[in-house]
N, C-alpha and C. Protein backbone atom coordinates (compact mmCIF):
# COMPACT_ATOMS: atom_id res chain seq x y z
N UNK A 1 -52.71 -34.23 38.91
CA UNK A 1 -51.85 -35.36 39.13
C UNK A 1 -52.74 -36.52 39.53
N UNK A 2 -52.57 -37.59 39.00
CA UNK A 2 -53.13 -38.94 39.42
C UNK A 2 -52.16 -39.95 39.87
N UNK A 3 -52.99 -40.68 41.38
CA UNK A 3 -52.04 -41.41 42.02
C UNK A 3 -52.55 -43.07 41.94
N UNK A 4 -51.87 -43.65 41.27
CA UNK A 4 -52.53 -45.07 41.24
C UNK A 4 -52.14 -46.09 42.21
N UNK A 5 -52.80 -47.32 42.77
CA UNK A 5 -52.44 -48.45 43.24
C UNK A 5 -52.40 -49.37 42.59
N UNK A 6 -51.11 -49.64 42.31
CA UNK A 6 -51.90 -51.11 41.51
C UNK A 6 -51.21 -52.30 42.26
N UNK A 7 -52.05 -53.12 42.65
CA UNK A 7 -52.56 -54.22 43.20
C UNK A 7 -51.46 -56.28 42.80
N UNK A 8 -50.89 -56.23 42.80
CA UNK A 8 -50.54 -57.24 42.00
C UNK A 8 -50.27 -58.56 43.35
N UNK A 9 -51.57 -59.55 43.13
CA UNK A 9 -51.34 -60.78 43.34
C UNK A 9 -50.03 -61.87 43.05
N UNK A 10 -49.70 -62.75 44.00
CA UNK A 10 -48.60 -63.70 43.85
C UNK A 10 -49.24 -64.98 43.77
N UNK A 11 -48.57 -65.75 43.98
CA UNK A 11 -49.15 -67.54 44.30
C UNK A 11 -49.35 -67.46 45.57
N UNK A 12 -48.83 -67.01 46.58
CA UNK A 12 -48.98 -67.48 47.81
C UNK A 12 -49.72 -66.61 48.03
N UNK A 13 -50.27 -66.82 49.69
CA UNK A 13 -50.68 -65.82 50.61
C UNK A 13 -50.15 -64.62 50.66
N UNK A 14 -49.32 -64.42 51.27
CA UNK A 14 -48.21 -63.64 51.42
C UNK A 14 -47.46 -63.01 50.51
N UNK A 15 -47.62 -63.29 49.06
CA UNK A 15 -47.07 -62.48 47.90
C UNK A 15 -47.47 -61.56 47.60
N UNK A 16 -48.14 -60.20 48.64
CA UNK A 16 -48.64 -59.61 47.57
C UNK A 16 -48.03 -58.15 47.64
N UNK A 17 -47.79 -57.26 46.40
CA UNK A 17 -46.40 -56.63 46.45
C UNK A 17 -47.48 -55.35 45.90
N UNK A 18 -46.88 -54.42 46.60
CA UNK A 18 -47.58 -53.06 46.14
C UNK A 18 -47.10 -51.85 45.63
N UNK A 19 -47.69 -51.56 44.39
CA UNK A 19 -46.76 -50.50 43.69
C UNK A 19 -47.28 -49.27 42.95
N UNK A 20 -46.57 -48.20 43.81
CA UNK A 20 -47.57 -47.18 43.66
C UNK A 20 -47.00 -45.84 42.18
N UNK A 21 -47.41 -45.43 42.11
CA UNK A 21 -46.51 -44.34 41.20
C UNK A 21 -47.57 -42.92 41.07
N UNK A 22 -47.11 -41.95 40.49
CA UNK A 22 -47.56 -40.96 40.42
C UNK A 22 -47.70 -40.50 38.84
N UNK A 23 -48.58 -39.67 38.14
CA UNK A 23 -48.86 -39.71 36.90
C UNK A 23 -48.99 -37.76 36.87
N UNK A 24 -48.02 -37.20 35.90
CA UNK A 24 -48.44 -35.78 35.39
C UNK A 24 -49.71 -36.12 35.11
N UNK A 25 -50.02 -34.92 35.07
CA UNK A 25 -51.30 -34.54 33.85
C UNK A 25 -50.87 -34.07 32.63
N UNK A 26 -51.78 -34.53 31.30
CA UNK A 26 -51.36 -34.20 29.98
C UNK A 26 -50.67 -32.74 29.66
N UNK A 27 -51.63 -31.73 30.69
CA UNK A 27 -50.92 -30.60 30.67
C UNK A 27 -50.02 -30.35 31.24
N UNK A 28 -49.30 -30.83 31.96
CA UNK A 28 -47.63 -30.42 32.73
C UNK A 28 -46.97 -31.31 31.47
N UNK A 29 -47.45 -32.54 31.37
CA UNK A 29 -46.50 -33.30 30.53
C UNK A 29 -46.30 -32.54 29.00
N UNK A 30 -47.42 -31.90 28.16
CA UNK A 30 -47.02 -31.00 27.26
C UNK A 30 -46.03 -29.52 27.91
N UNK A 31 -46.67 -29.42 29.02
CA UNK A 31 -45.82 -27.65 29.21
C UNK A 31 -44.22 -28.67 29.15
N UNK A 32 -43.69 -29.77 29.92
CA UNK A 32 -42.34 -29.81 29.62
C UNK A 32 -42.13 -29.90 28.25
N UNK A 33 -42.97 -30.43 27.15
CA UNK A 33 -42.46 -30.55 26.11
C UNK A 33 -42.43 -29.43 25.22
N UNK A 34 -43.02 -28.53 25.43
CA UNK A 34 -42.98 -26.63 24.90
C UNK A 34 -41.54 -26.06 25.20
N UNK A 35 -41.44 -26.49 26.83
CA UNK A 35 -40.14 -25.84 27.03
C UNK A 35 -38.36 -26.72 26.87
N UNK A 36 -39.03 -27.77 26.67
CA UNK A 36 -37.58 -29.16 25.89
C UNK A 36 -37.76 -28.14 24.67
N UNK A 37 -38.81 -28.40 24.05
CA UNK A 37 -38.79 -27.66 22.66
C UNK A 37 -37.93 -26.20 22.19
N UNK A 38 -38.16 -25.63 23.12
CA UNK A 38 -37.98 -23.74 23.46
C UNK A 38 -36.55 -24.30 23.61
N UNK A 39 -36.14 -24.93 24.44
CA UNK A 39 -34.40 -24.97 24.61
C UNK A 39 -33.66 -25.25 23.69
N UNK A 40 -34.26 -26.09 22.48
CA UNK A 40 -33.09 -26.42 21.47
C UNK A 40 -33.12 -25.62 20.56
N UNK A 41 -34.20 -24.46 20.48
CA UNK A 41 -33.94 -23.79 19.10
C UNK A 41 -33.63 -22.32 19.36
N UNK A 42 -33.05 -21.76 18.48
CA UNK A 42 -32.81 -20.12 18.83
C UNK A 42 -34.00 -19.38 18.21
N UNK A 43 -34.96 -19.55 17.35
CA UNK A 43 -35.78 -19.08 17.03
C UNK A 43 -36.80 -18.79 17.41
N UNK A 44 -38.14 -18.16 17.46
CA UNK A 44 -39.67 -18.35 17.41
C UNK A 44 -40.15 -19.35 17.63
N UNK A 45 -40.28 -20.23 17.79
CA UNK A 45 -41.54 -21.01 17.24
C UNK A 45 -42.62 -21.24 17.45
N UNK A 46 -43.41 -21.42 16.46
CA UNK A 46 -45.06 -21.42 16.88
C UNK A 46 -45.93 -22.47 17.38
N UNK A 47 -46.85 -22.26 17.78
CA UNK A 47 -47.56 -23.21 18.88
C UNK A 47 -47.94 -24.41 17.67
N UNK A 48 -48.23 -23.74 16.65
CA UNK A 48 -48.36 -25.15 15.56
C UNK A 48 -47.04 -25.64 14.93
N UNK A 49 -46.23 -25.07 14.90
CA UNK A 49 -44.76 -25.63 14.79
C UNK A 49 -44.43 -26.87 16.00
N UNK A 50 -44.88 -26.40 17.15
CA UNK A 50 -44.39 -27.64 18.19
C UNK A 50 -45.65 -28.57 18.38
N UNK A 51 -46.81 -28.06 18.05
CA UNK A 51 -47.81 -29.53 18.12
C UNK A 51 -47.48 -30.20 17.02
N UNK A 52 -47.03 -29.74 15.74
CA UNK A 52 -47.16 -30.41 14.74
C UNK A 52 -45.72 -31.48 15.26
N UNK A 53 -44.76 -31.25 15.53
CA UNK A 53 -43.64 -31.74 15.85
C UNK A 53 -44.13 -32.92 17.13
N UNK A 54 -44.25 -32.62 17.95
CA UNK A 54 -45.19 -33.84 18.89
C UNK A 54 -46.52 -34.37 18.84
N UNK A 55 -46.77 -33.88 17.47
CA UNK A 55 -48.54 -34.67 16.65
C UNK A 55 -49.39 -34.96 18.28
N UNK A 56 -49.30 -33.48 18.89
CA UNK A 56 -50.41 -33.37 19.93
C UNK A 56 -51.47 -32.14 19.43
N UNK A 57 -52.41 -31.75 20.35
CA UNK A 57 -53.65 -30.66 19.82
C UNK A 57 -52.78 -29.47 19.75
N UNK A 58 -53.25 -29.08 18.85
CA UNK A 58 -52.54 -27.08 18.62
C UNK A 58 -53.34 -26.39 19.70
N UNK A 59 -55.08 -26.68 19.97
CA UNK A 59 -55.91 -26.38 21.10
C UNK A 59 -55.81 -26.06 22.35
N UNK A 60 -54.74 -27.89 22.66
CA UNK A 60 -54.38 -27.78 23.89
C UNK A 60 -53.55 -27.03 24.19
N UNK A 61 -52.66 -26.90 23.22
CA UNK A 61 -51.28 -26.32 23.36
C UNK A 61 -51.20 -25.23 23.59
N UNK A 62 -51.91 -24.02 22.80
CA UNK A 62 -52.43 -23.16 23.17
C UNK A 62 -52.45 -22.72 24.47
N UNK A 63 -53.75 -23.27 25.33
CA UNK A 63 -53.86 -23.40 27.15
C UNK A 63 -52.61 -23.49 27.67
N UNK A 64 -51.51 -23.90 27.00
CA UNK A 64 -50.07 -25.20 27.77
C UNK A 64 -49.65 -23.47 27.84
N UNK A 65 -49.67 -22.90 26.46
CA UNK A 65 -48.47 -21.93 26.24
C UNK A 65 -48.82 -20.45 26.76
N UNK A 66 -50.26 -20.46 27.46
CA UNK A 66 -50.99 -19.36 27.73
C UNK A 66 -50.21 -19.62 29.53
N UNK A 67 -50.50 -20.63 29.96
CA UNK A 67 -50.17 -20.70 31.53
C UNK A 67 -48.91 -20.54 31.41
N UNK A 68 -47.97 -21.28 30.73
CA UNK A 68 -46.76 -21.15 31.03
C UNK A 68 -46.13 -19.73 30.92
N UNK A 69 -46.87 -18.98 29.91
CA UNK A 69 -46.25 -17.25 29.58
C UNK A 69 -46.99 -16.62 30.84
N UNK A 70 -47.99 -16.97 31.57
CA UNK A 70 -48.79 -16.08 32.95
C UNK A 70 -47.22 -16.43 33.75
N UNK A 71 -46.95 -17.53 34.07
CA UNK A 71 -46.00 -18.12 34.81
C UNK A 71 -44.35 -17.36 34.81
N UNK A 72 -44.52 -16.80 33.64
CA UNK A 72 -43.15 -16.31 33.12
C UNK A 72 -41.90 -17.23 32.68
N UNK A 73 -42.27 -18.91 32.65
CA UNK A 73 -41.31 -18.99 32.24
C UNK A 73 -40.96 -19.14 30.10
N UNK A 74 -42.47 -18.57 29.57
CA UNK A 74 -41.95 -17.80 28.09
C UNK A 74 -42.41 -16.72 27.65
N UNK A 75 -42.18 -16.59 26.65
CA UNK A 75 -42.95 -15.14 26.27
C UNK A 75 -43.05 -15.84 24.66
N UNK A 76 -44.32 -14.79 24.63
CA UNK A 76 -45.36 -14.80 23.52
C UNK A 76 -45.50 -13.78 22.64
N UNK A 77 -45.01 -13.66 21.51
CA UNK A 77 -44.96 -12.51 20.28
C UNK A 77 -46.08 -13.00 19.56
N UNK A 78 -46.93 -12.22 19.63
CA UNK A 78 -47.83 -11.93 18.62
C UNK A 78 -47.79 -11.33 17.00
N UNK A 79 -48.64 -11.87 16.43
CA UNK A 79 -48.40 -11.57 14.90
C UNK A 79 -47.42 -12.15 14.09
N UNK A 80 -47.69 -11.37 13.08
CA UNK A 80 -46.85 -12.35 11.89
C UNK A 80 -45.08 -12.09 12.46
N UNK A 81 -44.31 -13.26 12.02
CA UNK A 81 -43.01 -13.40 12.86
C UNK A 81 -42.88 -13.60 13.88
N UNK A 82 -44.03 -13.86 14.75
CA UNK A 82 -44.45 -14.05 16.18
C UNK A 82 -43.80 -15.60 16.82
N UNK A 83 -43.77 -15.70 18.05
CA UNK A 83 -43.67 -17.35 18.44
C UNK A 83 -43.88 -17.33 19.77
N UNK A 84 -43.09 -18.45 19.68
CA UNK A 84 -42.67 -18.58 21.90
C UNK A 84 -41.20 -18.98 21.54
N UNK A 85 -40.60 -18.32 23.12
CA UNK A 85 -39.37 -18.17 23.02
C UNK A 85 -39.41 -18.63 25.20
N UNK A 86 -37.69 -18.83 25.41
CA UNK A 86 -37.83 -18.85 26.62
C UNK A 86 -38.13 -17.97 27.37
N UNK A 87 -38.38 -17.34 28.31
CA UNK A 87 -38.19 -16.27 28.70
C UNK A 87 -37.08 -16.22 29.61
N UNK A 88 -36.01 -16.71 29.88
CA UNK A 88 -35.26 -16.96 30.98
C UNK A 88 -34.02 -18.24 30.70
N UNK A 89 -33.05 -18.00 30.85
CA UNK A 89 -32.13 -18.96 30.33
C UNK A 89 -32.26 -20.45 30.97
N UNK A 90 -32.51 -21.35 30.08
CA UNK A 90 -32.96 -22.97 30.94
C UNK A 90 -32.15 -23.32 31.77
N UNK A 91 -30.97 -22.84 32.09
CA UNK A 91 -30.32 -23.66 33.30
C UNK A 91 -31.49 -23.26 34.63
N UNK A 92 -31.72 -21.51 34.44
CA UNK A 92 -32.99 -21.08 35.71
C UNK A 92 -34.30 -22.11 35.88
N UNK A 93 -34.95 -22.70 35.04
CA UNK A 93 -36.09 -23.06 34.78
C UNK A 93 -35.73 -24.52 35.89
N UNK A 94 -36.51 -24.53 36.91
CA UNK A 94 -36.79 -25.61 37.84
C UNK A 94 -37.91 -26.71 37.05
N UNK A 95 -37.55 -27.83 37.02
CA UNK A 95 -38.72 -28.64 36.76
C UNK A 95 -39.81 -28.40 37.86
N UNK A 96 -39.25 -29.03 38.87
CA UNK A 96 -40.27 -28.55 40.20
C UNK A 96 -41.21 -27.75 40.23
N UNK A 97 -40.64 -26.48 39.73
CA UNK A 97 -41.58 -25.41 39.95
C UNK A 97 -42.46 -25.35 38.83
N UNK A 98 -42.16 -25.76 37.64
CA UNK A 98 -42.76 -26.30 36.42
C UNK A 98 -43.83 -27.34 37.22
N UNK A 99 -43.79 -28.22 37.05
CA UNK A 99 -45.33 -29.17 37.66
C UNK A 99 -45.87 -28.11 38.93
N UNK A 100 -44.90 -27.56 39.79
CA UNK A 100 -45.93 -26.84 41.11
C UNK A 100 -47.05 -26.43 39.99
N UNK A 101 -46.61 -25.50 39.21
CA UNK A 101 -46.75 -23.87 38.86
C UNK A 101 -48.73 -24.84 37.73
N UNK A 102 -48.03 -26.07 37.14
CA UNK A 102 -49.05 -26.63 36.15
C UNK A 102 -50.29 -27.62 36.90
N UNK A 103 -49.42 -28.30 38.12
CA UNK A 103 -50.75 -29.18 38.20
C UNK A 103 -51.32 -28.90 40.07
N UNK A 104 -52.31 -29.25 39.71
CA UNK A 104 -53.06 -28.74 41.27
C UNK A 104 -52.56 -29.95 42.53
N UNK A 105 -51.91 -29.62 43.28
CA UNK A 105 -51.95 -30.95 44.60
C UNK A 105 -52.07 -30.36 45.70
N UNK A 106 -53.26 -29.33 45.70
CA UNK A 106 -53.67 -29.53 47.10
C UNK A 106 -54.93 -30.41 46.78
N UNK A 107 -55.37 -30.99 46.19
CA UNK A 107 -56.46 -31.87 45.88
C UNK A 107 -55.91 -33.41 45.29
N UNK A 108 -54.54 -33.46 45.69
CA UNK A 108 -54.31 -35.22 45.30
C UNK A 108 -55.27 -36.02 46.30
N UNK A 109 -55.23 -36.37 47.13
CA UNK A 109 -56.15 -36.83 47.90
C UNK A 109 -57.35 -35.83 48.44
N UNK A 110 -58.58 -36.34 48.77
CA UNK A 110 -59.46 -35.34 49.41
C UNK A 110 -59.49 -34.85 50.89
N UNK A 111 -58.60 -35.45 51.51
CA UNK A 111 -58.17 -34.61 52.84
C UNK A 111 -57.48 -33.50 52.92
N UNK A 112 -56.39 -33.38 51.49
CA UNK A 112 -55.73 -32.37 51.20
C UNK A 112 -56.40 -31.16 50.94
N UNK A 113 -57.70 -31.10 50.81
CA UNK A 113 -58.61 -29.47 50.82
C UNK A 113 -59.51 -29.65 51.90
N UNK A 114 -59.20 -29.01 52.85
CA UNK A 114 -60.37 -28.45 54.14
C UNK A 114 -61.42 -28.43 53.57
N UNK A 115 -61.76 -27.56 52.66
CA UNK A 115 -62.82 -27.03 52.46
C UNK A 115 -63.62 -27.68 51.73
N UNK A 116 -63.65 -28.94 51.27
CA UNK A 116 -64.14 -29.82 50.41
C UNK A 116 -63.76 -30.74 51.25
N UNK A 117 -62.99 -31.50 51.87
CA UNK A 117 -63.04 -33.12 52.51
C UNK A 117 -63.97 -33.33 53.55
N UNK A 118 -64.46 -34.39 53.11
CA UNK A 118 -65.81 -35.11 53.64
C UNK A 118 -65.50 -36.48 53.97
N UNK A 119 -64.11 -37.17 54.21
CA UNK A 119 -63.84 -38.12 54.63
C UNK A 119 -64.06 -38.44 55.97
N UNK A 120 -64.86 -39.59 56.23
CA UNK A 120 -64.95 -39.40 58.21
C UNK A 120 -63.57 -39.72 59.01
N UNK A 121 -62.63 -40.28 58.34
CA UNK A 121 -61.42 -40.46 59.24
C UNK A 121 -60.25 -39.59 59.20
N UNK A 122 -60.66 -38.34 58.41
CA UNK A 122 -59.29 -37.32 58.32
C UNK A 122 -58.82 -36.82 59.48
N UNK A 123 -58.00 -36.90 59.38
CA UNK A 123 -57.43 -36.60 61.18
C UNK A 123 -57.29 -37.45 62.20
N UNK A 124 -57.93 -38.81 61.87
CA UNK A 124 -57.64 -39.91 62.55
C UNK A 124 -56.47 -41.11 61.67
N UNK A 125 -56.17 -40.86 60.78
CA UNK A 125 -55.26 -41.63 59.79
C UNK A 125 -54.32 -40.96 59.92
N UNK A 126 -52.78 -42.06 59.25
CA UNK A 126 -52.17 -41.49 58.82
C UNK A 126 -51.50 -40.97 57.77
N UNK A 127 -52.46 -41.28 56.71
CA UNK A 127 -52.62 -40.97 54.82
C UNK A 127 -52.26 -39.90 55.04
N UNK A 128 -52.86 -38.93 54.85
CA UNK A 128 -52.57 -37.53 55.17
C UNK A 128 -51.16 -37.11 55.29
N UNK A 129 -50.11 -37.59 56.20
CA UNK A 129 -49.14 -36.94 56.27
C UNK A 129 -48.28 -37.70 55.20
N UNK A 130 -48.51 -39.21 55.44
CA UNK A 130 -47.65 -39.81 54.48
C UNK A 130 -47.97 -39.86 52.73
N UNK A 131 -48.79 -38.95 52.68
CA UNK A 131 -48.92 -38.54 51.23
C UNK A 131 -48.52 -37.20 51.06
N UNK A 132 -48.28 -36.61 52.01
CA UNK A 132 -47.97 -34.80 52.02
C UNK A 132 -46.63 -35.46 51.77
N UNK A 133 -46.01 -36.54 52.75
CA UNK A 133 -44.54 -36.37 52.21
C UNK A 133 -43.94 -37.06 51.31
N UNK A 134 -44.53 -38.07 50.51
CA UNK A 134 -44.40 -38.61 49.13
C UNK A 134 -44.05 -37.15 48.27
N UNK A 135 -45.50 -36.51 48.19
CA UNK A 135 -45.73 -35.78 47.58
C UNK A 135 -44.26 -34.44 47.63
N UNK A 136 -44.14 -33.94 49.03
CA UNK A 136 -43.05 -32.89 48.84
C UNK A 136 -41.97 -33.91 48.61
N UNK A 137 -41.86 -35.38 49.13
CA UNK A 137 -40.41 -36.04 48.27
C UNK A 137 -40.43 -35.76 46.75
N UNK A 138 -41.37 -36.10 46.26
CA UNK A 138 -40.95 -36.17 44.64
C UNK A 138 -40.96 -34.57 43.86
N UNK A 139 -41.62 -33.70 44.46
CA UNK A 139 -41.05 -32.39 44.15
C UNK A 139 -40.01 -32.08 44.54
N UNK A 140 -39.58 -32.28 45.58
CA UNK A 140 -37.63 -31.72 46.24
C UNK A 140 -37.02 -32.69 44.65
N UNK A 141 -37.60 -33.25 44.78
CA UNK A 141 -36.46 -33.97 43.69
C UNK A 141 -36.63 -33.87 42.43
N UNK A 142 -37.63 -33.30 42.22
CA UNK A 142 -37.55 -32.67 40.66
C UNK A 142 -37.02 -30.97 40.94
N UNK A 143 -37.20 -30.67 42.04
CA UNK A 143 -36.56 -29.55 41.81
C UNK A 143 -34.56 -29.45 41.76
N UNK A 144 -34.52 -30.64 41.95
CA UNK A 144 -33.12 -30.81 41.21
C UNK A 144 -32.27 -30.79 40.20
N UNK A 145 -33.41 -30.76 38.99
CA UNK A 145 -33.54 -30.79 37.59
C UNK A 145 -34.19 -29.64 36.80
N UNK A 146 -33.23 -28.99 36.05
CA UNK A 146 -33.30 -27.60 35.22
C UNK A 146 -33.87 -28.30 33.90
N UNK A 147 -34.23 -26.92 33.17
CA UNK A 147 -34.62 -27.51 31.94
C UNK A 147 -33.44 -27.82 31.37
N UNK A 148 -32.20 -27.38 31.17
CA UNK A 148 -31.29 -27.77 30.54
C UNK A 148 -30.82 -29.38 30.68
N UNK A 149 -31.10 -29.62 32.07
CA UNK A 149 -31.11 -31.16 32.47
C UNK A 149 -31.33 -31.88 31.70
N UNK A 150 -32.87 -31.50 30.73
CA UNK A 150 -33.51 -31.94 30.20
C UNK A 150 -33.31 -32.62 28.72
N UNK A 151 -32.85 -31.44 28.52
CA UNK A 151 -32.30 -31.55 27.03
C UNK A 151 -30.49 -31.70 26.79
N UNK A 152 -30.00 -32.86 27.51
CA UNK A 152 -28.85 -32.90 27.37
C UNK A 152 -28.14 -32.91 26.17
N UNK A 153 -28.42 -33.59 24.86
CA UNK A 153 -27.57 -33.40 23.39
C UNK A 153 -28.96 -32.67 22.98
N UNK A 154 -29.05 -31.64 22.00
CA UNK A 154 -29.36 -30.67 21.68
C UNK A 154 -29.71 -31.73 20.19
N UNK A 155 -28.42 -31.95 19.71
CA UNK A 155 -28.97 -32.51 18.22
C UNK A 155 -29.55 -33.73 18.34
N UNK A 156 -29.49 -34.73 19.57
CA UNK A 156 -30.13 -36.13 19.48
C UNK A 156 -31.65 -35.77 19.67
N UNK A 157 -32.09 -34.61 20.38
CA UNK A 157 -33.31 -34.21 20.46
C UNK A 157 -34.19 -33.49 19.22
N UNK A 158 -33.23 -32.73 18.36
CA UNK A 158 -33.45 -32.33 17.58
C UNK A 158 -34.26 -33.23 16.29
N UNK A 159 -32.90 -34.16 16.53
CA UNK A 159 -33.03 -35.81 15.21
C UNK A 159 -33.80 -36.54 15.73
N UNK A 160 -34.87 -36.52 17.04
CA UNK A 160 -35.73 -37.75 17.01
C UNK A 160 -37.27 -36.90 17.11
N UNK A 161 -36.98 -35.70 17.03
CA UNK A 161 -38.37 -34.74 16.45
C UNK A 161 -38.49 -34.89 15.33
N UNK A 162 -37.59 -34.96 14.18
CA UNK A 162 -37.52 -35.07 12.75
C UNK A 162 -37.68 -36.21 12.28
N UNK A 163 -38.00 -37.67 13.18
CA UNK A 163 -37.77 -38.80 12.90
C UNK A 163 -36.17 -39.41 12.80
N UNK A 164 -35.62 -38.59 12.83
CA UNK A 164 -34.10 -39.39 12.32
C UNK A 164 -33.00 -39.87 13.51
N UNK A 165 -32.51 -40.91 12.99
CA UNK A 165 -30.94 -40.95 14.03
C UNK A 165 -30.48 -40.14 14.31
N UNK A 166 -30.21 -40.31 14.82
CA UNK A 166 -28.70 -38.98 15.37
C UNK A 166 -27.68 -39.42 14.90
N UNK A 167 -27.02 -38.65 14.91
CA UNK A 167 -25.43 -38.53 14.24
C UNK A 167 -24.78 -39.91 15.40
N UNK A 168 -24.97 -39.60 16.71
CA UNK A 168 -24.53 -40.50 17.25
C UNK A 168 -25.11 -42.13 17.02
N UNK A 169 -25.63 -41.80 17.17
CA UNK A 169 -26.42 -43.22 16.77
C UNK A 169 -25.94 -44.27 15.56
N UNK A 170 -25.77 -43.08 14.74
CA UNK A 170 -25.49 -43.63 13.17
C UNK A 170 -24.08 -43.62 13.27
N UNK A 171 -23.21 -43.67 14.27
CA UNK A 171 -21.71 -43.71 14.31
C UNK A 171 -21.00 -42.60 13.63
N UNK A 172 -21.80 -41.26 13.54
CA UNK A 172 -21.16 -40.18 12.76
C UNK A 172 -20.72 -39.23 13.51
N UNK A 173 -20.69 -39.56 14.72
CA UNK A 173 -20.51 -38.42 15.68
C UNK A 173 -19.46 -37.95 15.24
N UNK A 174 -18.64 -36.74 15.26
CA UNK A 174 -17.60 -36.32 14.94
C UNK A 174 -17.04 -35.65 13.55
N UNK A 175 -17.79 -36.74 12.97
CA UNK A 175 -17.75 -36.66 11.22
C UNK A 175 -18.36 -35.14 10.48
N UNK A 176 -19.25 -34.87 11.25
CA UNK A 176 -20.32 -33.83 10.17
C UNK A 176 -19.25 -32.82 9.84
N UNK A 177 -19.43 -31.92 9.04
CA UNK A 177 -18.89 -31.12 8.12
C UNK A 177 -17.61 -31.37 8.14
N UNK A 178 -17.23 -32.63 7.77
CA UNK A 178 -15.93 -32.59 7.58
C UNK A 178 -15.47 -32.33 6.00
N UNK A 179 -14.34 -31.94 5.92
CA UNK A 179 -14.18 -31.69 4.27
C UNK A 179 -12.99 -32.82 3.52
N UNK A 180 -13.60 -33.22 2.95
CA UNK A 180 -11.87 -34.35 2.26
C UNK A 180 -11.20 -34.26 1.31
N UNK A 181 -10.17 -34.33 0.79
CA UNK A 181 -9.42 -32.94 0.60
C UNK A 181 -9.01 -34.50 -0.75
N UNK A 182 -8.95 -34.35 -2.01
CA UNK A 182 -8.50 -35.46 -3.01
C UNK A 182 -7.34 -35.22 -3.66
């Protein structure tokens, strides 16, 4: 996880406004998109089926789909007919525990590891706590959010993997297989 400051000057003295945010790493941000992926389809699919679909590395993806099956939340068939599948119905699947499970934060800041911080004021600041509780704020609150959360219309997600509108979009909602009778 990377935590940025960014800095933004005003006209005056006194304008100056600070705004912080927090950044996944490429790999949590692909593991959600393996398992958005895994939720809309009933099938297999293969690790080059979903990079090719988010024109990211098959390489990386790989690593994404190796941690996430240690993790349990998919499973991995090997061989021909093989894929990834959920392992667990997405309403179970915590986002929360998804980023815990993918990205490291006992090392967001370097006070956060004993065993490595070499800062001379740790323990005399109060960074430390008020980044421990940023930090458990924005996990309590992703752990509010299932994968199903995620993938609320099934076909609008479907149609903007494929490039296309959605039915909704295109004002067809309702319409598909309808039959008209002459």
């Amino acid at each position: 996880m990377v935590f940025y400051i960014l800095l933004i000057c005003g006209c005056g003295l006194s304008n100056i406004q600070y705004t912080t945010f927090m950044r996944l790493s490429l790999h949590t941000d692909y593991a959600l998109r393996v398992l958005m992926y895994l939720a809309t389809t009933d099938e297999l699919a293969s690790v080059d089926r979903i990079a090719d679909a988010f024109g990211i590395s098959r390489n990386h993806l790989m690593k994404v789909a190796k941690h996430l099956a240690d993790g349990g939340y998919i499973e991995a068939k090997r061989g021909r007919g093989g894929g990834l599948a959920l392992a667990m119905p997405k309403r179970e699947i915590s986002v929360g525990q998804v980023v815990r499970s993918m990205e490291s934060l006992s090392g967001f800041v370097e006070c956060f590891t004993p065993e490595t911080n070499k800062c001379p004021i740790a323990g005399a600041c109060g960074l430390q706590g008020a980044l421990g509780l940023a930090v458990g704020d924005f996990l309590k609150r992703l752990d509010g959010f299932s994968l199903q959360d995620l993938v609320p219309d099934r076909n609008r997600f479907e149609a903007r993997l494929r490039g296309l509108p959605s039915l909704k979009a295109q004002g067809l909602a309702g319409l598909n297989n309808r039959r008209t009778h002459d």
